[in-house]
Protein backbone atom coordinates (compact mmCIF):
# COMPACT_ATOMS: atom_id res chain seq x y z
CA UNK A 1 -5.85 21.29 -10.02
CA UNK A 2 -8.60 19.20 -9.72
CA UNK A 3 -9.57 19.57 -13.61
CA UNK A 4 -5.81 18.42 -14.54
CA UNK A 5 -5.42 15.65 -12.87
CA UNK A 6 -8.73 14.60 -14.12
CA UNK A 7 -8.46 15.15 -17.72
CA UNK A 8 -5.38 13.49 -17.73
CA UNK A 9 -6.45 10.83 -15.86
CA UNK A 10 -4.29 11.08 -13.32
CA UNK A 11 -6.40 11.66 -9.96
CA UNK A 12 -5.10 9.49 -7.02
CA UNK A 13 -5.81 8.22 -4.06
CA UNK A 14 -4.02 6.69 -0.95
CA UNK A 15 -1.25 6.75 -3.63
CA UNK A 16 -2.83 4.52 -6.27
CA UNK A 17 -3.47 4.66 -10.09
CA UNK A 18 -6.66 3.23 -11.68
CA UNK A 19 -5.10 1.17 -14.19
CA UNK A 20 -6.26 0.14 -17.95
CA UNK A 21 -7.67 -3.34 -18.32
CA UNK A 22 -4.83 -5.55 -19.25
CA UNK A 23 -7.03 -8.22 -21.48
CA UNK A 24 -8.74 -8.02 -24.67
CA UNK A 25 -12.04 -8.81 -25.27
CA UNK A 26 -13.50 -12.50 -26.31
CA UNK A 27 -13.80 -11.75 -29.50
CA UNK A 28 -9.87 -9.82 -29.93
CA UNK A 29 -8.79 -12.96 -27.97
CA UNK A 30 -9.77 -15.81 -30.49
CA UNK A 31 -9.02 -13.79 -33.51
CA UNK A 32 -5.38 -13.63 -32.03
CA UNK A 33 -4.97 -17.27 -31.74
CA UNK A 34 -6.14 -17.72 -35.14
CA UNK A 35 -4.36 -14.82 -36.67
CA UNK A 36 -1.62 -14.91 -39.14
CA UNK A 37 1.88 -16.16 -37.74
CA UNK A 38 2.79 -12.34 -37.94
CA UNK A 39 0.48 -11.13 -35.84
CA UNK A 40 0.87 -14.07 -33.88
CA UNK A 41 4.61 -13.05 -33.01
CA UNK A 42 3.59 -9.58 -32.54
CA UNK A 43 1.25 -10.37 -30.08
CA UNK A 44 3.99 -12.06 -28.48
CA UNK A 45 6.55 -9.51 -28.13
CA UNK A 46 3.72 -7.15 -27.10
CA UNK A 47 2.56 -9.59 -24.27
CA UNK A 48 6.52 -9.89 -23.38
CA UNK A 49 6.80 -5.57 -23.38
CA UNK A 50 8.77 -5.58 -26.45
CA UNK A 51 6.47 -3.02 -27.81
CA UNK A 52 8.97 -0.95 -29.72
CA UNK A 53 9.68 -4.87 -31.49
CA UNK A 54 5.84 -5.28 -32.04
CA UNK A 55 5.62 -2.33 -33.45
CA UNK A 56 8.38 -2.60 -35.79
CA UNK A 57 6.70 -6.47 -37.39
CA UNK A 58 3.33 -4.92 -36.98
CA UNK A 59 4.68 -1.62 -39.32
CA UNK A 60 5.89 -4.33 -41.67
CA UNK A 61 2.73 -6.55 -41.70
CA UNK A 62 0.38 -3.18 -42.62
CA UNK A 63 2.58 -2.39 -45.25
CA UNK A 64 1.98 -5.32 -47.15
CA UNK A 65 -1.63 -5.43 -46.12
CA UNK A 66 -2.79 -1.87 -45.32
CA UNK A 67 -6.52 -3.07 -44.60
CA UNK A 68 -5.48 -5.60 -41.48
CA UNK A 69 -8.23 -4.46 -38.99
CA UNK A 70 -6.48 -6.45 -36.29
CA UNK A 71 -2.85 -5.43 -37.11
CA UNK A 72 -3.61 -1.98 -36.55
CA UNK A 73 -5.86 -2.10 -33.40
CA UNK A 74 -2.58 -4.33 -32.03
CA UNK A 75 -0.26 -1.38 -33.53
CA UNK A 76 -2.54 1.53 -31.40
CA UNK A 77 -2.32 -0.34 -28.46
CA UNK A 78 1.61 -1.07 -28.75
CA UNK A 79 1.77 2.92 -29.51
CA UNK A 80 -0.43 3.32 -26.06
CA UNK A 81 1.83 1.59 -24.27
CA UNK A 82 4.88 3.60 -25.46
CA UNK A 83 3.23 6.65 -24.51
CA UNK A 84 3.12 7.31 -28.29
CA UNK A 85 -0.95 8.65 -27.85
CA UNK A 86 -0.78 10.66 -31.27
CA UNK A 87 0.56 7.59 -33.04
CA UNK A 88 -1.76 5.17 -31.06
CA UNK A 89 -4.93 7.77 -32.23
CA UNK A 90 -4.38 7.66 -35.62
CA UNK A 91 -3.54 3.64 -35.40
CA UNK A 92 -7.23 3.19 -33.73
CA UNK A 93 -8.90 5.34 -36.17
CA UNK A 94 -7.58 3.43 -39.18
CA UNK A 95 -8.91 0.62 -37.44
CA UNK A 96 -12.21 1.81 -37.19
CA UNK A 97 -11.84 2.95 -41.26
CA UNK A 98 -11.60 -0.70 -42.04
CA UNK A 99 -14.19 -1.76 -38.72
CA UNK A 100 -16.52 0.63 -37.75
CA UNK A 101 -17.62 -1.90 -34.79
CA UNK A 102 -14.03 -2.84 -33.68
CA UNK A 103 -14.48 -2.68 -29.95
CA UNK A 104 -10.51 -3.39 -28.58
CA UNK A 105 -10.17 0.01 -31.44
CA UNK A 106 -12.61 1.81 -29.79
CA UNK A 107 -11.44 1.10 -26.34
CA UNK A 108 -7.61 2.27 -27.08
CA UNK A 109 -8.84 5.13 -28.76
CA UNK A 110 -11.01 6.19 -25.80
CA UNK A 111 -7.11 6.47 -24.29
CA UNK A 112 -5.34 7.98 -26.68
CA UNK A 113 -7.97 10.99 -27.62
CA UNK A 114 -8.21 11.80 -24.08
CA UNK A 115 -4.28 12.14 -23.99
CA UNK A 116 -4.10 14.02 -27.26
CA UNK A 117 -6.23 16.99 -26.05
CA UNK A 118 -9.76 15.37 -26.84
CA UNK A 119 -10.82 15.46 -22.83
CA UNK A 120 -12.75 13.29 -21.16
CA UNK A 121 -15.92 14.37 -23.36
CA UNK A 122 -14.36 12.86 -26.62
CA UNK A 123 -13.44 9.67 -24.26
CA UNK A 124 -16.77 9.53 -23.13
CA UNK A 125 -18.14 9.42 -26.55
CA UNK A 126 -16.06 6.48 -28.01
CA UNK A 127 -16.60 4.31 -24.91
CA UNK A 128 -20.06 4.95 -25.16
CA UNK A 129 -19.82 3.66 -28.83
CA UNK A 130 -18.15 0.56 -27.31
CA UNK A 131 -20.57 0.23 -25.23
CA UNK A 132 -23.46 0.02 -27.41
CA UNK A 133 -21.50 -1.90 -30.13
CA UNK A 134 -20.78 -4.62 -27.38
CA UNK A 135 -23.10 -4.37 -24.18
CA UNK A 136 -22.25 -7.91 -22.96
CA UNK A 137 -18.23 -7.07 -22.83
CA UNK A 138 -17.44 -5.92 -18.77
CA UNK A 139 -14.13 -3.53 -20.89
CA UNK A 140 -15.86 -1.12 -21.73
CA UNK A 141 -18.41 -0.83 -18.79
CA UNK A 142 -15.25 -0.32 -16.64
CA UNK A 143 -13.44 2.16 -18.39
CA UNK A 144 -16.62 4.03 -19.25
CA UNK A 145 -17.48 3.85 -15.40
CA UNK A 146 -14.06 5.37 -14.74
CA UNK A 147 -14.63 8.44 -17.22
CA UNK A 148 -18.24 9.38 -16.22
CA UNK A 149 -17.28 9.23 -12.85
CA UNK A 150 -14.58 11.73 -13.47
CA UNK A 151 -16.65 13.83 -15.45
CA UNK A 152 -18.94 14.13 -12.65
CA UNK A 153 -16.45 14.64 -10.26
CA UNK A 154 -15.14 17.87 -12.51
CA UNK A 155 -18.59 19.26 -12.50
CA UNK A 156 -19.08 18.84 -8.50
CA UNK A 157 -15.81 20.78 -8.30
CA UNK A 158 -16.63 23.31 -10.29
CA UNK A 159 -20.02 23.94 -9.10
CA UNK A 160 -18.85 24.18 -5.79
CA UNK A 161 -15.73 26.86 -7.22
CA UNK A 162 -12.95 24.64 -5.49
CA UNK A 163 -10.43 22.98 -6.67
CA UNK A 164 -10.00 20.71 -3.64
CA UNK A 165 -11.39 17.66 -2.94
CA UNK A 166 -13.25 17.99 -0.35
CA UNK A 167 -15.58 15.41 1.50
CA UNK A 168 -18.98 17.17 0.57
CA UNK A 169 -17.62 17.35 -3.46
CA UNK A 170 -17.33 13.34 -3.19
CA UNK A 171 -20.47 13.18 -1.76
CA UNK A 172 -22.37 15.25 -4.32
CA UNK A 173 -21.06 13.11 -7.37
CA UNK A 174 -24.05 11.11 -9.09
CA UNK A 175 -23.94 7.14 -9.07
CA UNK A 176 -24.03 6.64 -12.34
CA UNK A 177 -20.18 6.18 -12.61
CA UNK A 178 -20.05 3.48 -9.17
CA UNK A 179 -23.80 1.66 -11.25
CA UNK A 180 -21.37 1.38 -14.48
CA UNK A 181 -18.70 -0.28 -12.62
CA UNK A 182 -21.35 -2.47 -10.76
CA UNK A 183 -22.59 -3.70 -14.03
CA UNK A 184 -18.59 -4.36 -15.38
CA UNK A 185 -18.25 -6.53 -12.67
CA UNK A 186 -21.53 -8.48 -12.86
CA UNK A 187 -20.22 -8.86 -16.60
CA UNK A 188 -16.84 -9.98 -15.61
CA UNK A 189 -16.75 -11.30 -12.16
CA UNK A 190 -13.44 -12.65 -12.81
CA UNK A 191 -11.59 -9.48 -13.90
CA UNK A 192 -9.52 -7.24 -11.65
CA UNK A 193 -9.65 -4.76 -13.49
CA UNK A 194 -13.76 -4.66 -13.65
CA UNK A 195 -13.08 -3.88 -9.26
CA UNK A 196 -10.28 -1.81 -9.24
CA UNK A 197 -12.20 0.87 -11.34
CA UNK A 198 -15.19 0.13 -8.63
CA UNK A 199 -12.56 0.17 -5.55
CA UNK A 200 -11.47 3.78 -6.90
CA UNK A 201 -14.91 5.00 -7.10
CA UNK A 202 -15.66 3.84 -3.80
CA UNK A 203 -12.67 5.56 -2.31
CA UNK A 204 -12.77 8.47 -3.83
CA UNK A 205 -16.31 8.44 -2.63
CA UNK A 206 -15.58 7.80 1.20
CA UNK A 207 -17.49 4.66 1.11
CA UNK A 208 -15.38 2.47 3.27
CA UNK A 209 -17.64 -0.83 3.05
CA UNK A 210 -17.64 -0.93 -0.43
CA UNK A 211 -14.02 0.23 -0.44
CA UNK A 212 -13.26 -3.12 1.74
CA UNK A 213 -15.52 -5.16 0.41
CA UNK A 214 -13.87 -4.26 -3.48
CA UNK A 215 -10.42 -4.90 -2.15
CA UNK A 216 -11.41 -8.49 -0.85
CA UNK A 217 -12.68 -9.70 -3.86
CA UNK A 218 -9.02 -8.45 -5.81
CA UNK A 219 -7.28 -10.55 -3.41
CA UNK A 220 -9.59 -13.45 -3.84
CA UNK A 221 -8.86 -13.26 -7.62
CA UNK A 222 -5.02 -12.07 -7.06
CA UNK A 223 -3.40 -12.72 -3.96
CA UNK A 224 -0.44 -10.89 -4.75
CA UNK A 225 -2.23 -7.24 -5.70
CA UNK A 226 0.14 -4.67 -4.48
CA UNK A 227 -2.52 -2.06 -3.49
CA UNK A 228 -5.30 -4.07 -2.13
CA UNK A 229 -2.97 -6.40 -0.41
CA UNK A 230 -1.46 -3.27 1.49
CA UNK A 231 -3.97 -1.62 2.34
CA UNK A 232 -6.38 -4.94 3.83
CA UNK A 233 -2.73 -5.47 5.89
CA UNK A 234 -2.74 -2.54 6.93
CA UNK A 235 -6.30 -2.35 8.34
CA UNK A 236 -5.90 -5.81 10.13
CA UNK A 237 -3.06 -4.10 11.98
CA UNK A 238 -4.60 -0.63 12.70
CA UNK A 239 -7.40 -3.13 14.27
CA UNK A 240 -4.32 -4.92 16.51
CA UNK A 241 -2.53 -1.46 17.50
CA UNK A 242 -2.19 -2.25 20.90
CA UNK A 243 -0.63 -5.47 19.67
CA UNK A 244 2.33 -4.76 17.79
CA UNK A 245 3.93 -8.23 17.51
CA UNK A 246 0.25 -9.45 15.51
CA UNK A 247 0.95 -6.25 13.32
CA UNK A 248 4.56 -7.65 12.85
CA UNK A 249 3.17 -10.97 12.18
CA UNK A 250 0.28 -9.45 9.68
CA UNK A 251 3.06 -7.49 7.45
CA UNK A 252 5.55 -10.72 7.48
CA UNK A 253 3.09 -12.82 6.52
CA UNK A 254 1.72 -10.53 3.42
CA UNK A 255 5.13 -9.96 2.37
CA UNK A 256 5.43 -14.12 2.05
CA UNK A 257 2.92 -13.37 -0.61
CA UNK A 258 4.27 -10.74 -2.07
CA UNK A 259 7.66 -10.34 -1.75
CA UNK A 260 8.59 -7.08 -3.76
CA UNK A 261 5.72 -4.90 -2.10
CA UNK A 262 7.16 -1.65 -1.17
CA UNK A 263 4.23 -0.35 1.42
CA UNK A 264 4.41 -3.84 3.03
CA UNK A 265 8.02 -3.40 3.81
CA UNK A 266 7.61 -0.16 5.16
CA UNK A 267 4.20 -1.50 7.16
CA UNK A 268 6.92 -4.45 8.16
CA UNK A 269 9.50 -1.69 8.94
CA UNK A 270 6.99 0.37 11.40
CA UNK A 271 5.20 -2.53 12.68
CA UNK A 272 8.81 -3.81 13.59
CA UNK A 273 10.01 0.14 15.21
CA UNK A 274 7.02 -0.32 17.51
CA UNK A 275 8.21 -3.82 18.95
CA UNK A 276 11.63 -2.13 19.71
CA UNK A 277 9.99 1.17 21.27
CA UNK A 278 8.87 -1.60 23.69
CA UNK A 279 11.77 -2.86 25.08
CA UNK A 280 12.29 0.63 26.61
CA UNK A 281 9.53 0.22 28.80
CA UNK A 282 10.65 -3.01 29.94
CA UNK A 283 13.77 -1.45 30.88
CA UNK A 284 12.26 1.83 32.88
CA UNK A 285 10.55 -1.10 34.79
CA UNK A 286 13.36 -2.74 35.53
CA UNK A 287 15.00 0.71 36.58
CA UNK A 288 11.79 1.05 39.13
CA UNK A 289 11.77 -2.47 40.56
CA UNK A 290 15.53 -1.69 41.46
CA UNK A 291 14.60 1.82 42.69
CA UNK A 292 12.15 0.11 44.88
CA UNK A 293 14.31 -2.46 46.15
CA UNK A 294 17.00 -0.21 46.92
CA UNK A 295 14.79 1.88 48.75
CA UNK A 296 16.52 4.75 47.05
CA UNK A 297 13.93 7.54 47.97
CA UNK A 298 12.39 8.18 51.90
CA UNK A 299 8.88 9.03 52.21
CA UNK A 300 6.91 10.48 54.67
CA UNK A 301 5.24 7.57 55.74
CA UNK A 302 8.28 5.19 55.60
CA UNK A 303 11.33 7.78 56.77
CA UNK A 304 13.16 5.20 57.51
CA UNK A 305 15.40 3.44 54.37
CA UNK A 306 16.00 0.18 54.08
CA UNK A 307 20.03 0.05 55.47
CA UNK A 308 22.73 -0.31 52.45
CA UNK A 309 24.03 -2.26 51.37
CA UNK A 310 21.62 -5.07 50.17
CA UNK A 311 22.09 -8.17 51.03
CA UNK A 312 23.52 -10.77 48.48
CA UNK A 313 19.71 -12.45 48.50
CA UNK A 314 18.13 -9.21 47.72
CA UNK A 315 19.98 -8.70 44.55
CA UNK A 316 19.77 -12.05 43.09
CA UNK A 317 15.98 -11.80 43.30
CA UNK A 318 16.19 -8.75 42.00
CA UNK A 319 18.09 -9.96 39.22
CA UNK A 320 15.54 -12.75 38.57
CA UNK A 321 12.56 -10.19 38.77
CA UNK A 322 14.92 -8.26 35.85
CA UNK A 323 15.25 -11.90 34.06
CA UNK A 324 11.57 -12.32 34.39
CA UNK A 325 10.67 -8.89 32.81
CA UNK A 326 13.10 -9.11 29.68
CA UNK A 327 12.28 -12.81 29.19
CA UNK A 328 8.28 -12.51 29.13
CA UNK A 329 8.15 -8.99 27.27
CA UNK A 330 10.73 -9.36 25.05
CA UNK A 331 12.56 -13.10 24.65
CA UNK A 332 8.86 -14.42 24.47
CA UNK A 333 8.00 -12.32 22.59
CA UNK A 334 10.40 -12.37 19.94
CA UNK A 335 10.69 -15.98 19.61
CA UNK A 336 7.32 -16.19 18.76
CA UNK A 337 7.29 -14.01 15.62
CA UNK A 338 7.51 -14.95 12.20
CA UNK A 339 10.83 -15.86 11.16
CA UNK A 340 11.11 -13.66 8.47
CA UNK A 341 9.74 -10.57 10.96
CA UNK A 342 12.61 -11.76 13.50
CA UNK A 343 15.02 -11.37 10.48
CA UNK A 344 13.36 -8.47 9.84
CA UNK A 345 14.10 -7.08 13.58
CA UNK A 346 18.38 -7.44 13.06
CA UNK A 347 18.31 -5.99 9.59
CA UNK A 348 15.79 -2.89 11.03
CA UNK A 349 18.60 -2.17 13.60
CA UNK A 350 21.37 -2.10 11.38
CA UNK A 351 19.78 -0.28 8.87
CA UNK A 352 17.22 2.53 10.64
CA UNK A 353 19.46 5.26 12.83
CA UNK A 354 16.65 5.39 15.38
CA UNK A 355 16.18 1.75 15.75
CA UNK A 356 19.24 1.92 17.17
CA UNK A 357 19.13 4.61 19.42
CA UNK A 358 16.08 3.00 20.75
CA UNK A 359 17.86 -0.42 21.29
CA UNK A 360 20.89 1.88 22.80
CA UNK A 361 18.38 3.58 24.91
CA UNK A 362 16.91 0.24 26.41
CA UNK A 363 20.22 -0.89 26.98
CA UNK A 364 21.66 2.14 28.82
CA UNK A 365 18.64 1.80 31.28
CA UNK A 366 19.23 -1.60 31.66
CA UNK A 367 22.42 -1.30 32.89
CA UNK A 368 21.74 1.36 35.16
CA UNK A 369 19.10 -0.73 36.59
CA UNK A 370 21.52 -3.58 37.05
CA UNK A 371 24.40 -0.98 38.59
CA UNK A 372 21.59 -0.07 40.90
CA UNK A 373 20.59 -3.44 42.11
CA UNK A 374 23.93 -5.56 41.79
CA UNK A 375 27.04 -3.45 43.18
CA UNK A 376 26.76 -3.16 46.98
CA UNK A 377 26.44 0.47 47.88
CA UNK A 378 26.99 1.93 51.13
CA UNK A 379 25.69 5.25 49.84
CA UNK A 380 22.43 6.26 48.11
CA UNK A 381 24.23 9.37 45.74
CA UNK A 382 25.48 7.15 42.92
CA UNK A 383 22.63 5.27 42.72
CA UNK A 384 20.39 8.06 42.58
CA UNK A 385 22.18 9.71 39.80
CA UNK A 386 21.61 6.02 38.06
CA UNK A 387 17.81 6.02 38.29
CA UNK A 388 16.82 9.54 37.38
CA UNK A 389 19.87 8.79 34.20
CA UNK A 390 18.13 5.23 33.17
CA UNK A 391 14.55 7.31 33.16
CA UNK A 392 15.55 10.79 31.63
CA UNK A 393 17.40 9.18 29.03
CA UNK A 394 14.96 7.09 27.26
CA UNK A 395 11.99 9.88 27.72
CA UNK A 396 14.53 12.10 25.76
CA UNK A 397 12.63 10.44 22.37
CA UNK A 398 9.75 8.39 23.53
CA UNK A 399 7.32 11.68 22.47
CA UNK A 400 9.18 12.48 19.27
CA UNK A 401 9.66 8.58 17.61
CA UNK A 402 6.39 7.95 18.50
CA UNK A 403 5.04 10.03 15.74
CA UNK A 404 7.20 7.61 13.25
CA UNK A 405 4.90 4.98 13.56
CA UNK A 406 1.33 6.70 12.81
């Protein structure tokens, strides 16, 4: 398993894909902007996702000039992007026929011969090419820190004759993959891509400081990355867990940023479930302070009850001491979120089963606390009946939702 996943490049963690640097180099850059018009608008539709479209103009272009170095290093990595690796290999290597040297060539080959059955050995080899051709360019640092560190990974594994991951595996891997991706990033401080490759590494590794200290400078370069943005939410709120309205606040204000993050939502969506698990307790407490004001329950060293039933003064304090309870834990509370995590509060009851049944739960107590402190009862059965209903009922689910929101 573990030998699949990395040959093909596929090896995960915490649900995330190392992806391929997005930009060419310096050199592929300015020989696009002064290009033929062709290549020009090839570039174009390529940079739009059109690739099937940039491959159709490039196709043309190389047929009237079969020797166009750039043309077909743009063709291999439109091919790459269309999953066509075959296509994309033989694309790079007639690139290389007419430029030995052609680093973006040797970079999209590094891809594509991996995907066509080369391995990571054959991938290893070009990149290292790449390298040496151009050691100043963080591309090929990156993606070469990405393979070696795979390649090491495969032999920890199968030295150790597992095919799990285990903690003492990542430990055993050499640095030379996480000291490649050090150096990509000291040659492109700028580039995401350069500290995604290093944030992998690090996870993979179990090194949380570097793994933190990676996904702070993504966000510092993009704001809106879905992974690192995530995850740093998610830690800020694991560090507030006793505070779920800051964890509400933490998710709603992420999303702001990034509005079409899935793992935020369901951060939001959890963060949000907690709150609402809340407002049961509020309501058991309000079924205890009318309990206690009824005097529903003799003890041995008060025998004697309180005499039924209450007086009309009695229950309107009680009923402020109720106000009091909903109005600081949950009014308060909820006025002071976020106004897209208060939005986010009406849609999670409409939309999550349980969020209901928790809000139904809350309610149910309430009003038993409310029959048991506001009707004047002459007998202590009824009310009774309403207190051990208002506490069995919510502690029907309090164990099992719980486990929803770890």
């Amino acid at each position: 398993m573990v030998r699949r996943r990395a040959e093909r490049g596929d090896v995960r963690e915490r649900g995330r894909r190392v992806r391929r640097p997005r930009h060419l180099s310096q050199e592929e850059a300015q020989a696009v902007t002064t290009a033929p018009n062709e290549l020009e608008r090839a570039w174009a539709l390529y940079e739009l996702g059109r690739y099937d479209e940039a491959v159709t103009r490039l196709t043309a272009l190389l047929t009237e000039d079969p020797d166009h170095t750039r043309a077909w290093g743009a063709l291999a990595r439109a091919h790459l992007k269309r999953y066509r690796y075959k296509e994309a290999l033989e694309a790079s290597d007639q690139a290389l026929r007419c430029d030995p040297e052609y680093v973006d060539a040797l970079l999209v080959r590094s891809e594509a011969v991996r995907q066509t059955g080369g391995g990571i050995a054959a991938a290893e080899e070009t990149l290292r090419e790449a390298v040496r051709v151009a050691p100043q360019f963080w591309g090929g640092y990156a993606m070469l820190a990405d393979i070696v560190f795979r390649r090491d990974l495969l032999r920890c594994a199968h030295e150790a004759g597992t095919n799990e991951l285990t903690p003492e595996i990542k430990a055993a891997v050499p640095a030379e993959g996480a000291d490649l991706a050090r150096e990509a990033i000291r040659l492109g401080p700028e580039e995401v891509y350069a500290y995604e490759v290093a944030l992998f590494i690090a996870q993979m590794s179990g090194a949380e400081e570097d793994s933190d200290e990676f996904e702070r400078a993504i966000l510092r370069l993009d704001p809106t990355h879905p992974g690192a943005l995530s995850r740093q939410t998610a830690k800020a709120a694991r560090a507030e867990e006793s505070l779920a309205r800051r964890a509400t606040d933490l998710y709603a204000d992420a999303l702001s940023v990034a509005p079409d993050n899935a793992a935020l939502r369901g951060g939001l969506d959890k963060a949000t479930f907690r709150l609402l698990r809340g407002t049961r307790w509020l309501a058991i407490a309000c079924v205890l302070a009318a309990g206690v004001t009824v005097d529903l329950f003799a003890t041995a060293d008060d025998p004697v009850q309180r005499e039924l039933p209450l007086p009309l003064g009695q229950r309107i304090w009680l009923l402020c001491i109720m106000a009091l309870i909903w109005g600081f834990g949950a009014w308060r509370v909820y006025r002071r979120l976020r106004t897209g995590a208060r939005l986010n509060v009406r849609s999670l009851i409409r939309r999550d089963r349980w969020a209901r049944v928790v809000v139904g739960q809350a309610s149910f107590t309430t009003l038993c606390a409310l029959l048991i402190g506001q009707v004047p009862w002459t007998d202590r059965t009824w009310p009774q009946v309403l207190f051990w209903s208002g506490l069995v009922v919510p502690w029907l689910t309090i164990s099992y939702d719980r486990r929803r929101t770890e």
